[in-house]
C-alpha atoms as a PDB file:
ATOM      1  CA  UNK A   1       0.000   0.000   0.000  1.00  0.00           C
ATOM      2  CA  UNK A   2       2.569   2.232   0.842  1.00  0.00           C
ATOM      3  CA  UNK A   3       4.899   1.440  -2.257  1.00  0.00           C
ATOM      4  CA  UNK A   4       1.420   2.879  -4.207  1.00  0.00           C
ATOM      5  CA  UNK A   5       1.376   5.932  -2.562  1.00  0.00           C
ATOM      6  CA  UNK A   6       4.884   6.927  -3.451  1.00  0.00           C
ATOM      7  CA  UNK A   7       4.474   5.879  -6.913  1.00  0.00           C
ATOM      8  CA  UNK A   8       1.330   8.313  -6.743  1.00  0.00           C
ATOM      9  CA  UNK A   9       3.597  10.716  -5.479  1.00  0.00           C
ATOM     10  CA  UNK A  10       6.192  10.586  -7.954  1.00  0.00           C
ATOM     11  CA  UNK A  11       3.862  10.469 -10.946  1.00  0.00           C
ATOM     12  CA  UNK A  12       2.352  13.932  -9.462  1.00  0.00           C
ATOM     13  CA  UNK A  13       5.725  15.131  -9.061  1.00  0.00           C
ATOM     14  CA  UNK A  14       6.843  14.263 -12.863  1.00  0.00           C
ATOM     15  CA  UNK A  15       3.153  15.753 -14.028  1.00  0.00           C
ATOM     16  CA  UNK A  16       3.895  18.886 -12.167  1.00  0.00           C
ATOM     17  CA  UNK A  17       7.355  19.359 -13.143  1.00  0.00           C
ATOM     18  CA  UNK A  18       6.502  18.250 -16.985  1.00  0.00           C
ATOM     19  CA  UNK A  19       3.869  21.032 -16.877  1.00  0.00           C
ATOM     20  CA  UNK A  20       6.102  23.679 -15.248  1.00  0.00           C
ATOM     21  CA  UNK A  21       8.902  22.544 -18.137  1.00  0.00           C
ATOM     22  CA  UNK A  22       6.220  23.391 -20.724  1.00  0.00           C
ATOM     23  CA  UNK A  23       5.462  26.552 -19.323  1.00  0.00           C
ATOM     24  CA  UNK A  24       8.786  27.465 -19.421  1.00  0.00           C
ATOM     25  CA  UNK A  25       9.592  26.618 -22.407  1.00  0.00           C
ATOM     26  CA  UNK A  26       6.441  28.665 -24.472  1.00  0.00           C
ATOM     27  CA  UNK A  27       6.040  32.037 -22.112  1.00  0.00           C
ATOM     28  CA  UNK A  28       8.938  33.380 -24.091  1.00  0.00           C
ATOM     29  CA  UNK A  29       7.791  32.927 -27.331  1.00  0.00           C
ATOM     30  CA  UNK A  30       4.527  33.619 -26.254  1.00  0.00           C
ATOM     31  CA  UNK A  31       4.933  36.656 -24.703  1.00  0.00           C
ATOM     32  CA  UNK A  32       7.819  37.677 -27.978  1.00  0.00           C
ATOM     33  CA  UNK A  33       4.596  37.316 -30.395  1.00  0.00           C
ATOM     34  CA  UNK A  34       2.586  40.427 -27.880  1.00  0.00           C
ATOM     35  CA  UNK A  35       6.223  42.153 -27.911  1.00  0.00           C
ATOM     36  CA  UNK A  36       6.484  42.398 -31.109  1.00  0.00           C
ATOM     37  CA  UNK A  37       3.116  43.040 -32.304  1.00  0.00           C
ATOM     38  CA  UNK A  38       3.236  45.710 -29.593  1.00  0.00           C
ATOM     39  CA  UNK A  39       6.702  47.602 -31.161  1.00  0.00           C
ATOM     40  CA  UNK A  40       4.831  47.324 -34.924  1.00  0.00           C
ATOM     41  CA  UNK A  41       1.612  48.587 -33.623  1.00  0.00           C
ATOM     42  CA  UNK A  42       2.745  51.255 -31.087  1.00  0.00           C
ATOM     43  CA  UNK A  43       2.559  54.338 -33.192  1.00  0.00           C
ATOM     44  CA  UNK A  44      -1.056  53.602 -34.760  1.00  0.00           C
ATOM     45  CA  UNK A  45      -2.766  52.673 -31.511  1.00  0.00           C
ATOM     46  CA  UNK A  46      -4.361  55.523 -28.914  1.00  0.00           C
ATOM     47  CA  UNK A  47      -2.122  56.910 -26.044  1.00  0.00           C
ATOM     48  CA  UNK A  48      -4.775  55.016 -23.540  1.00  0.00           C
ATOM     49  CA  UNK A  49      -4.368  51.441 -25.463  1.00  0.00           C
ATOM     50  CA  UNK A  50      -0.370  52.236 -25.214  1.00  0.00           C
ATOM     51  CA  UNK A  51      -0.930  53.325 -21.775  1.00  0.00           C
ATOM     52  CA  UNK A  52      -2.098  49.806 -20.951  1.00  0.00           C
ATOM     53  CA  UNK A  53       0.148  47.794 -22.928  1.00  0.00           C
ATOM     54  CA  UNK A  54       3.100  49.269 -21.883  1.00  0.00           C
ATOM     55  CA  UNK A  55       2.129  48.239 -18.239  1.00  0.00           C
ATOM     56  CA  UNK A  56       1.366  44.964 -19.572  1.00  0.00           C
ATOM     57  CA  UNK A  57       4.381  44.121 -22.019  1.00  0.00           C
ATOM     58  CA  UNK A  58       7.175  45.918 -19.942  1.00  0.00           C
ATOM     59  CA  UNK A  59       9.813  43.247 -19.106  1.00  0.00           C
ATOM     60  CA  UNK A  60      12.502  44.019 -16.270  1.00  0.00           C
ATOM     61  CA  UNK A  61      15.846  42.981 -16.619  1.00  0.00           C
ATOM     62  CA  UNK A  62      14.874  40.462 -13.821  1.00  0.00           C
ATOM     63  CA  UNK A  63      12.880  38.937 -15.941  1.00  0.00           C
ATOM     64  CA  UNK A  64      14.655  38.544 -18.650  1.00  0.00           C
ATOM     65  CA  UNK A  65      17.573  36.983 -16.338  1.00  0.00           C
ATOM     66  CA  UNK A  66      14.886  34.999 -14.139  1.00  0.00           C
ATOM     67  CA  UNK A  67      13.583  33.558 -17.627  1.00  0.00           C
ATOM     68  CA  UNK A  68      17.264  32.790 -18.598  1.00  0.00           C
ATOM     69  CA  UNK A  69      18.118  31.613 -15.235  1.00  0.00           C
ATOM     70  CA  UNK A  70      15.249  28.655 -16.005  1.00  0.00           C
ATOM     71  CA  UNK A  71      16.246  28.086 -19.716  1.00  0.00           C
ATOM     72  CA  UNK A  72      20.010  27.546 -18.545  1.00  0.00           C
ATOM     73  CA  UNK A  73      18.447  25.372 -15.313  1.00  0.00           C
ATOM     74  CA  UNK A  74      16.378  23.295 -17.750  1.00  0.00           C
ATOM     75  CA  UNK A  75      18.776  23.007 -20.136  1.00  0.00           C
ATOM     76  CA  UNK A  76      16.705  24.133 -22.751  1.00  0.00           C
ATOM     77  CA  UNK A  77      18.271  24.884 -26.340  1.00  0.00           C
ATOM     78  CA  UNK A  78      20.065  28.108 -27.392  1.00  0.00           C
ATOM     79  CA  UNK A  79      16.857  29.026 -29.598  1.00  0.00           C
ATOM     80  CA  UNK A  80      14.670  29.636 -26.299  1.00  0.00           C
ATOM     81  CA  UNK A  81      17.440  31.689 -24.866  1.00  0.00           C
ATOM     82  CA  UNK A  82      17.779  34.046 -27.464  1.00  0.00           C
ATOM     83  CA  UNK A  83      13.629  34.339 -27.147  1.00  0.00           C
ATOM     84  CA  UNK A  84      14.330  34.949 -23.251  1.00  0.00           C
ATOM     85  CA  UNK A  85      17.025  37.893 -24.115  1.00  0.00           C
ATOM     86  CA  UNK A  86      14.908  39.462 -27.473  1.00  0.00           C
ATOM     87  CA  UNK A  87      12.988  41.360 -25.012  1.00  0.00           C
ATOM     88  CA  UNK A  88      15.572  42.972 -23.512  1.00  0.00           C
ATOM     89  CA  UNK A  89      16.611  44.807 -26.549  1.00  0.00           C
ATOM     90  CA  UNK A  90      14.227  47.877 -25.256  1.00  0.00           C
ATOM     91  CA  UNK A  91      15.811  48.124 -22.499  1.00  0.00           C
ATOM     92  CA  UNK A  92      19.261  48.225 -24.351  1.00  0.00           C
ATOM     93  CA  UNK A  93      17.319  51.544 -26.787  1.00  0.00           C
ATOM     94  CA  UNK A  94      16.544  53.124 -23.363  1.00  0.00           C
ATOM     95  CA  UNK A  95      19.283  53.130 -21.547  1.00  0.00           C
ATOM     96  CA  UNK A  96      21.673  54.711 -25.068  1.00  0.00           C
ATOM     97  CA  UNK A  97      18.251  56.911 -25.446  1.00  0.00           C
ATOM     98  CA  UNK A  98      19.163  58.417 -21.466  1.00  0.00           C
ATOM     99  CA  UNK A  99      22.716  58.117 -21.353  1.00  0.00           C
ATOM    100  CA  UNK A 100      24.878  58.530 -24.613  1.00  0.00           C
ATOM    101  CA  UNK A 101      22.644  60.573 -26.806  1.00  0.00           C
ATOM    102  CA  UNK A 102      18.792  61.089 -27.319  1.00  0.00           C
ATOM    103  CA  UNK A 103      16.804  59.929 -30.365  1.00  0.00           C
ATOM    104  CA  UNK A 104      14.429  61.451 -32.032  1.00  0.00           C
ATOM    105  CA  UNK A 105      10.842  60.458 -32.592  1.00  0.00           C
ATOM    106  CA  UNK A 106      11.780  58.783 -35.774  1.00  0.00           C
ATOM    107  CA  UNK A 107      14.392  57.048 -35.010  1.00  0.00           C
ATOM    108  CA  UNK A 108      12.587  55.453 -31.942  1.00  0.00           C
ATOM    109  CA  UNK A 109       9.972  54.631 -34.119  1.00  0.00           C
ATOM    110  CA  UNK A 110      12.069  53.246 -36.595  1.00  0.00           C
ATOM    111  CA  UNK A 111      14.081  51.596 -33.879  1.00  0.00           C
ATOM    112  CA  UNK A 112      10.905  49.954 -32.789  1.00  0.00           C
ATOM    113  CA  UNK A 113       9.308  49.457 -36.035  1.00  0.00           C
ATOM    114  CA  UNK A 114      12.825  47.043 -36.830  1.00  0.00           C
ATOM    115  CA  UNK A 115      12.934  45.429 -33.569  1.00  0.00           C
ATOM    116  CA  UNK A 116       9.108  44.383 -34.187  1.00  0.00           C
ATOM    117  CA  UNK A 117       9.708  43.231 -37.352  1.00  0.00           C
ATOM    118  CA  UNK A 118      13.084  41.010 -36.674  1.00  0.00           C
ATOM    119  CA  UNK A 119      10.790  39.509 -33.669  1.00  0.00           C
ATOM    120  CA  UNK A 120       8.382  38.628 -36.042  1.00  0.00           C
ATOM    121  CA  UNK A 121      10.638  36.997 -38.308  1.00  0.00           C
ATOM    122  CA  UNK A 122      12.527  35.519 -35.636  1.00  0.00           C
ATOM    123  CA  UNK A 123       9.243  33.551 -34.273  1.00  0.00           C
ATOM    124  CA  UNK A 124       8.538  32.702 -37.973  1.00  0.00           C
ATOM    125  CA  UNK A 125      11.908  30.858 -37.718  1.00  0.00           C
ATOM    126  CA  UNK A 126      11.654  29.107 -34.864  1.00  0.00           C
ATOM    127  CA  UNK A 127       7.763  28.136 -36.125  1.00  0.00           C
ATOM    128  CA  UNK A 128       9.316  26.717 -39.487  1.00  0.00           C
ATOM    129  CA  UNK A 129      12.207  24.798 -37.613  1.00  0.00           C
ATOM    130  CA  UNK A 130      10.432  22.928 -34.549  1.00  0.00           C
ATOM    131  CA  UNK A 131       6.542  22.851 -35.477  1.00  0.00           C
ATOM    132  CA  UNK A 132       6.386  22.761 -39.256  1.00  0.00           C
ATOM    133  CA  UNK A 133       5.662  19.299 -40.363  1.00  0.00           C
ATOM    134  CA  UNK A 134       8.078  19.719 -43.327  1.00  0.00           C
ATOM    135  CA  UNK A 135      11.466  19.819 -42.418  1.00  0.00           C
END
């Protein structure tokens, strides 16, 4: 009876750990398809709607490392940590934007407008190489 119970509690442990796995392994890409879509978009959509997104789809450097951190723990493959890092590329435009010299309006939007786009194209790679039934 009691050899049951700790295969019951292993199998919750592997179904817990398999789901936390696959959680780890999409919220990057997941959250790099809002990013992007969010740097194309940002200059046609109302202040308000920006307002709110850029509450939403701000990513700390924490959480770029914490998402790293778990890539690196669960040795996941160099194509998720890239998708982990992506993100961080704002944060890279700010900090030259504050410290070495200012850009203008459109050159940020340009900035963004690029960074968007190589996102997109990005997650179109990593679409045609893992979940495409061709190759």
């Amino acid at each position: 009876m009691e050899s049951r119970d700790r295969r019951n509690a292993v199998e919750s442990i592997i179904g817990i750990l398999r789901r936390t796995t696959r959680l780890v392994q999409l919220a990057p890409f997941v959250y790099l398809a809002f990013y992007a879509s969010y740097l194309i978009l940002c200059d046609i959509v109302p202040d308000s709607l920006l307002g709110a997104s850029d509450l939403v789809l701000y990513v700390s450097p924490a959480t770029s490392g914490g998402l790293l951190f778990l890539s690196l723990l669960l040795k996941l493959c160099k194509f998720h940590k890239i998708a982990c890092l992506i993100p961080f590329s704002s944060q890279i435009e700010s900090l030259v934007d504050c410290y070495l010299f200012t850009f203008t309006e459109a050159e940020i939007v340009l900035i963004n407008l690029l960074l968007g786009i190589s996102s997109l194209l990005y997650l179109a790679f990593v679409h045609k190489r893992f979940l495409s039934n061709g190759s």
